[in-house]
Protein backbone atom coordinates (compact mmCIF):
# COMPACT_ATOMS: atom_id res chain seq x y z
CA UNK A 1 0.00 0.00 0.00
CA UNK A 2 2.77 2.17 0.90
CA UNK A 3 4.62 2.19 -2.88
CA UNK A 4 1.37 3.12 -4.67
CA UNK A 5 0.45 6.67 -2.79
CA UNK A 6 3.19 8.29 -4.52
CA UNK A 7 2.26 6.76 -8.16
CA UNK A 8 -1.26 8.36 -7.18
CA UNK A 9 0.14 11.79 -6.57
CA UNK A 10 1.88 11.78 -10.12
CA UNK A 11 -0.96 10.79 -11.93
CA UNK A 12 -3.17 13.23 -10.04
CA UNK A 13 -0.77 16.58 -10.34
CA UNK A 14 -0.51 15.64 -14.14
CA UNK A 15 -4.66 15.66 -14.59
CA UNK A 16 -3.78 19.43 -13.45
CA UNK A 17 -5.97 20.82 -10.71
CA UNK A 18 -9.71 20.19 -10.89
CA UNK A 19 -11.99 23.33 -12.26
CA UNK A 20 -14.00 25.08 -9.68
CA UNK A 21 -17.86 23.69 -9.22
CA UNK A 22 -20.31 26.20 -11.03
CA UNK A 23 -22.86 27.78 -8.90
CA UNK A 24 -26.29 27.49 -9.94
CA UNK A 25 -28.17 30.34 -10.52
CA UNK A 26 -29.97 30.11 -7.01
CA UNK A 27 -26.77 29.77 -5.16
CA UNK A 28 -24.94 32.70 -7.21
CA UNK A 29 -28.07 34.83 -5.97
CA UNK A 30 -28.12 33.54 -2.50
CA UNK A 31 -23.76 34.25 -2.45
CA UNK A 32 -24.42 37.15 -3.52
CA UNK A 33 -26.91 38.68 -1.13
CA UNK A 34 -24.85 37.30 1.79
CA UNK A 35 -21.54 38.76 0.37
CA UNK A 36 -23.87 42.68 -0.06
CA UNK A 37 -25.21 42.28 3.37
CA UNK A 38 -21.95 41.51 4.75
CA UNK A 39 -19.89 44.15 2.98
CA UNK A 40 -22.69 47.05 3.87
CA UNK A 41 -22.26 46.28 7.85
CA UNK A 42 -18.55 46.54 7.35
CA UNK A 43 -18.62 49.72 5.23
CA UNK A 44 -21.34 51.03 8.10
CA UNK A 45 -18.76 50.12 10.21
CA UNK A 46 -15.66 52.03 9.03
CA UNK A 47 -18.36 54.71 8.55
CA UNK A 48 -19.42 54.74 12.63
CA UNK A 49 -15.49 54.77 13.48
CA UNK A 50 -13.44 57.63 15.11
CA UNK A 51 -11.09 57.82 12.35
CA UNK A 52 -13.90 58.25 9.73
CA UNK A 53 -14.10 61.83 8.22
CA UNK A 54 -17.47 62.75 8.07
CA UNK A 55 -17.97 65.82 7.41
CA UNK A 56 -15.26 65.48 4.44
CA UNK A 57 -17.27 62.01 3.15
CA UNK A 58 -20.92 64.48 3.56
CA UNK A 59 -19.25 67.44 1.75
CA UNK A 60 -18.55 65.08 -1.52
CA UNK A 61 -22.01 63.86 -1.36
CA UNK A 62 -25.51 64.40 -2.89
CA UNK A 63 -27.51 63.29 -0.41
CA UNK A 64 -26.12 63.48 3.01
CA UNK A 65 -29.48 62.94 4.90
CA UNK A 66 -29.61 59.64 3.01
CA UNK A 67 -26.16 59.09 3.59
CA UNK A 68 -26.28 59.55 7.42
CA UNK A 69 -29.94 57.36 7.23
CA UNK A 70 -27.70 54.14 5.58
CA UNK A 71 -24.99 54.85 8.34
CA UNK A 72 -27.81 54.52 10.80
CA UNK A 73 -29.13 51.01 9.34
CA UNK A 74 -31.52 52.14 6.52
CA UNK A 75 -31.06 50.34 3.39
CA UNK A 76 -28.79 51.53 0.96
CA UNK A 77 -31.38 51.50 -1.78
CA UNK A 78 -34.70 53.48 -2.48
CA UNK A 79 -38.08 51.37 -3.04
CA UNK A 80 -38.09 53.63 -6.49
CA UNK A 81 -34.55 52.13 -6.88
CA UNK A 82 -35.46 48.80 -6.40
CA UNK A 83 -38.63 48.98 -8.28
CA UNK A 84 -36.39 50.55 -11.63
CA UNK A 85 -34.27 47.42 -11.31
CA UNK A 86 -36.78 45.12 -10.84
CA UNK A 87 -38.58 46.32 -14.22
CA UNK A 88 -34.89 46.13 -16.28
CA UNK A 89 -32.88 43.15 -14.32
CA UNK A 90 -36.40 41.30 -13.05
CA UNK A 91 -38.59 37.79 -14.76
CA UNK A 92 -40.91 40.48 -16.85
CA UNK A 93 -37.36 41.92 -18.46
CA UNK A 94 -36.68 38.07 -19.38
CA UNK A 95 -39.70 37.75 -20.96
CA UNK A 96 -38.90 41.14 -23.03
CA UNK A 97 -35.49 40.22 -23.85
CA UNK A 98 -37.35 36.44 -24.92
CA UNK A 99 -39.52 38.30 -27.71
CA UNK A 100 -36.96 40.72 -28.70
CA UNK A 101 -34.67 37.87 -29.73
CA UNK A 102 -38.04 35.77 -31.21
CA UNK A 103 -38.77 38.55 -33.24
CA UNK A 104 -34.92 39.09 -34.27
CA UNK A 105 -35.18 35.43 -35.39
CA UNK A 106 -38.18 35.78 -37.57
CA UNK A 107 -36.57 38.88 -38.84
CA UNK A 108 -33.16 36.23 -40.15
CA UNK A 109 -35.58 33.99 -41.45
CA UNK A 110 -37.30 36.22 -43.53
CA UNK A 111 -34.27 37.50 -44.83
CA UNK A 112 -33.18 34.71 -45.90
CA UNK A 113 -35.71 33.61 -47.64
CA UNK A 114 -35.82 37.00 -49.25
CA UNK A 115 -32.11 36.48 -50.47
CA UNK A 116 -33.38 32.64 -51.95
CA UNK A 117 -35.81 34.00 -53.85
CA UNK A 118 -33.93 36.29 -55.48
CA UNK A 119 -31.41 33.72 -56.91
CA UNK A 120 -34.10 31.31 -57.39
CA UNK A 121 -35.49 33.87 -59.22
């Protein structure tokens, strides 16, 4: 048992290493609200600190009073913001982009059969 561990490590290093396991779309969603939620507590965080310039951070700002609301816990987003996104990034903009690229097909076929007839012709 002992002579054929290192015959395994040669044949495995020269398969190369092993690509990374694809998330599916539920867990890349999931990862990624974890990963938002977690960076927006640290970045309220650093915000809340001593060393944190505040008044220089407001004066480069457009909206201080929602600045100072997300440094207090509010979200970081507006319902109108996440209502705009929902309508371009959400299911009804899949369906959209679905019968934009139907109707982009029909439009190839027809052409094609436009450019057939014309040599047929």
């Amino acid at each position: 048992n002992w002579c054929c561990t290192p015959g395994r490590r040669v044949q495995s290093s020269k398969l190369g290493p092993t690509p990374p396991r694809l998330l599916s779309e539920e867990e890349y969603r999931l990862q990624g609200e974890v990963e938002t939620q977690k960076a927006l507590a640290e970045l309220r965080s650093v915000c809340k600190s001593p060393e944190f310039s505040a008044w220089t951070t407001v004066s480069r700002i457009q909206s201080p009073k929602r600045f100072a609301d997300f440094v207090g816990g509010a979200s970081h987003v507006t319902p109108n913001e996440v209502s705009a996104h929902e309508q371009e990034f959400g299911l009804a903009s899949l369906s959209i982009d679905e019968q934009l690229f139907e109707e982009d097909d029909d439009d190839e076929d027809e052409e094609e059969e436009n450019v057939y007839d014309s040599f047929a012709g």
